[in-house]
Protein backbone atom coordinates (compact mmCIF):
# COMPACT_ATOMS: atom_id res chain seq x y z
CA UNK A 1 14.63 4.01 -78.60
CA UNK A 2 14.15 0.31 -77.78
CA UNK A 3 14.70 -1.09 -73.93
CA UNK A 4 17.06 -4.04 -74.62
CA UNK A 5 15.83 -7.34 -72.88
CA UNK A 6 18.29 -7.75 -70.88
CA UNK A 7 18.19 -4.37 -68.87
CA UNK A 8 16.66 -4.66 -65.11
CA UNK A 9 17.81 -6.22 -62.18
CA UNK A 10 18.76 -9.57 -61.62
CA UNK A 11 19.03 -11.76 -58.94
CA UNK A 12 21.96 -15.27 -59.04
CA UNK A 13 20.11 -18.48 -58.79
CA UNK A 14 22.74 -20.35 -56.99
CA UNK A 15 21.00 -23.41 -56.95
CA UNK A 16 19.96 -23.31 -60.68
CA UNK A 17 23.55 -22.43 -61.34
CA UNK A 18 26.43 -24.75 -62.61
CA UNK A 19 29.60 -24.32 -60.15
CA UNK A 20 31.90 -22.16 -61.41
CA UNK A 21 35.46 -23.30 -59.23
CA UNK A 22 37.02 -24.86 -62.03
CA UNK A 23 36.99 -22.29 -64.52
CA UNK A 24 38.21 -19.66 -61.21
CA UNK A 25 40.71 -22.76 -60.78
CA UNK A 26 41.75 -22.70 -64.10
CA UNK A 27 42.20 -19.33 -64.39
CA UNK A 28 44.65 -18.44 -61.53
CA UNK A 29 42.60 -17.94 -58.54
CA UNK A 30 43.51 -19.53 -55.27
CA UNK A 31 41.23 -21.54 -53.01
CA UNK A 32 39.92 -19.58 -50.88
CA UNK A 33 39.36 -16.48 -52.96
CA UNK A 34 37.33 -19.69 -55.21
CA UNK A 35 35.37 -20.46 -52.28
CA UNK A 36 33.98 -17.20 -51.50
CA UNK A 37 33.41 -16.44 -54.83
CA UNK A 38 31.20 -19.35 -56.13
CA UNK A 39 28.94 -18.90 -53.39
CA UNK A 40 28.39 -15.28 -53.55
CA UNK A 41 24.71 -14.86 -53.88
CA UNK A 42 25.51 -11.83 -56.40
CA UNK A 43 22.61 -8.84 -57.65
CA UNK A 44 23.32 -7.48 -61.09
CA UNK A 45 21.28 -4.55 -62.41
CA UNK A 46 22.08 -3.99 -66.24
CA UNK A 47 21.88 -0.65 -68.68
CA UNK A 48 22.56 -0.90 -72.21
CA UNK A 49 22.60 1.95 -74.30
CA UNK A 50 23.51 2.64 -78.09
CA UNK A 51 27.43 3.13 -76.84
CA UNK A 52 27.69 1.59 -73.79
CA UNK A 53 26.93 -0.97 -70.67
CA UNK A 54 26.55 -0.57 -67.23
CA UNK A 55 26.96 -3.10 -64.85
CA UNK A 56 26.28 -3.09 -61.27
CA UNK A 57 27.29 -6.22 -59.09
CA UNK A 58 26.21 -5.95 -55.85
CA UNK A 59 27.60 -9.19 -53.22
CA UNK A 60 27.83 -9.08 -49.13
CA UNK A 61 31.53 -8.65 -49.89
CA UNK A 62 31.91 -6.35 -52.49
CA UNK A 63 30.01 -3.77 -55.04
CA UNK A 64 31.07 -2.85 -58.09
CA UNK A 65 30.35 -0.94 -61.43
CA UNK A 66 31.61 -1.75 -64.38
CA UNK A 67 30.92 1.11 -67.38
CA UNK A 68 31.64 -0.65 -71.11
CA UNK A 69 31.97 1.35 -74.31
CA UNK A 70 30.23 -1.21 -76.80
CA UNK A 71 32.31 -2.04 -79.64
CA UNK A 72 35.39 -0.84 -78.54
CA UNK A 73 38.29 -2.89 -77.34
CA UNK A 74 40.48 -2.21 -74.79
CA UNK A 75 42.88 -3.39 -72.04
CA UNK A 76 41.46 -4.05 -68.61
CA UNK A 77 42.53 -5.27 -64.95
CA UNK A 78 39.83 -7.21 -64.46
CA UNK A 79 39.34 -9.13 -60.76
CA UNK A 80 39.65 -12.72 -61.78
CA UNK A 81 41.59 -12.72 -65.59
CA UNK A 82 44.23 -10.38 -64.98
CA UNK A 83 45.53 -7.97 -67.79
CA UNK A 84 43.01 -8.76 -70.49
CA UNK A 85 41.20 -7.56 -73.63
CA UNK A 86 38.26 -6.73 -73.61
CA UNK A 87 35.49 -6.44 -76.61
CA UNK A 88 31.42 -6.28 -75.23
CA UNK A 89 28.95 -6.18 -77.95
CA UNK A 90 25.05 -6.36 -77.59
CA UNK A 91 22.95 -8.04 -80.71
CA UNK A 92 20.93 -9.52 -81.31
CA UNK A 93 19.12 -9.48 -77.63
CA UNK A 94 22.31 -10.90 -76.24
CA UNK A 95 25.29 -9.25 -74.35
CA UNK A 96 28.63 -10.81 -74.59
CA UNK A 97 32.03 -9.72 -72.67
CA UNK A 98 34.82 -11.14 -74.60
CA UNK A 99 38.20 -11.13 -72.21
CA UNK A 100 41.46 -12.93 -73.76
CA UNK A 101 44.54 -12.30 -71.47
CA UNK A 102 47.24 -10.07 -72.99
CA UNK A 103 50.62 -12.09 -71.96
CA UNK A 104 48.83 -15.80 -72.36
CA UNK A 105 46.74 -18.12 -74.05
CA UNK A 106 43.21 -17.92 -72.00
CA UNK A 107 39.77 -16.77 -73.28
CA UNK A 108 36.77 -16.13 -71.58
CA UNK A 109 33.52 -15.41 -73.03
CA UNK A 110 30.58 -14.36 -70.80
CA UNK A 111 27.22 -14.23 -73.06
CA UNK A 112 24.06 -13.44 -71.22
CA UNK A 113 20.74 -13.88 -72.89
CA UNK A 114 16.93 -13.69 -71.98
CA UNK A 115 15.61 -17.55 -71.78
CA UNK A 116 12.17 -17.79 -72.97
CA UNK A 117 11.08 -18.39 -68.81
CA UNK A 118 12.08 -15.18 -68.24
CA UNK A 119 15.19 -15.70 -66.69
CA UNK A 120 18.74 -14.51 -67.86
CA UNK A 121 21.05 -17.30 -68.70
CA UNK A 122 24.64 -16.51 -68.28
CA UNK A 123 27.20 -19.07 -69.85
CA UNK A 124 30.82 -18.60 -69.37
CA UNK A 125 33.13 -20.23 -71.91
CA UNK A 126 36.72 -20.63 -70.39
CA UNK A 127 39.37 -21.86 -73.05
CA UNK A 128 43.22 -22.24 -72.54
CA UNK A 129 44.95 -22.84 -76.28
CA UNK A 130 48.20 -24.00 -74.44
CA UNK A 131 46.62 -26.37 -72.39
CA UNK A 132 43.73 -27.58 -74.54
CA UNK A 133 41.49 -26.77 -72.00
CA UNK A 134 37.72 -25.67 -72.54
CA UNK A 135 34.90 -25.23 -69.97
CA UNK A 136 31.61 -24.09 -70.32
CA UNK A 137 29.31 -23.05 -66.86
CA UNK A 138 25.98 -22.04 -66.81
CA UNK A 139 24.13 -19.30 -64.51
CA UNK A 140 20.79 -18.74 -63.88
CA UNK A 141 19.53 -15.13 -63.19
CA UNK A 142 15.80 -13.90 -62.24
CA UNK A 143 14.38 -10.76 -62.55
CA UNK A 144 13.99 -9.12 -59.07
């Protein structure tokens, strides 16, 4: 079996990174929680597998890990979104976490992909339908 790119662990270029408090804005999440979370400095160390993902995000305030059947969808609590689906698929070299909130409008698509530097690019694409809102962020992971 074939190591996907993406698996290893990865550090947050903060400085490399677009801010990310308006999409947190947009999405529900008061200030302060906004604060603290756009300047977490954030280590991610990634597994995929045929059938699934593993995720772990370690901060200074919190660790957490997230196992993802690919493929499948399925309704999650996640931290920021809320009630959400969720879909995660991995082709093509890139992994994508598709979230679109059960009771509204809002979408969030988080593709990571292996840049030809070696880094991990992360882009989050926020959309509200309602409100005619789109944002797209950029993060910048290296390999630790």
């Amino acid at each position: 079996m074939e190591t996907h790119p993406l698996n290893g662990t990865w550090e947050l270029d903060l400085k490399a990174s677009e801010p990310i408090d308006e999409i947190l804005e947009a999405q529900g999440v008061g200030w302060a929680k906004r604060k603290v979370i756009s300047g977490l400095a954030i280590t991610e160390t990634i597994t995929i597998t045929p059938n699934n993902v593993t995720i772990n995000k370690q901060t200074s305030v919190k660790n957490v890990r997230d196992e993802l059947p690919l493929n499948t969808e399925q309704e999650v609590d996640d931290d920021v979104a809320g009630k959400v689906k969720q879909i995660v698929t991995a082709d093509g070299g890139k992994l994508k976490i598709h979230l679109k909130s059960i009771k509204g409008s809002t979408e969030v698509v988080n593709t990571r992909s292996l840049l030809d530097d070696g880094r991990v690019l992360l882009e989050i694409h926020f959309t509200d339908k309602d409100k005619g809102k789109e944002l797209i962020r950029k993060r910048y992971y290296n390999r630790k």
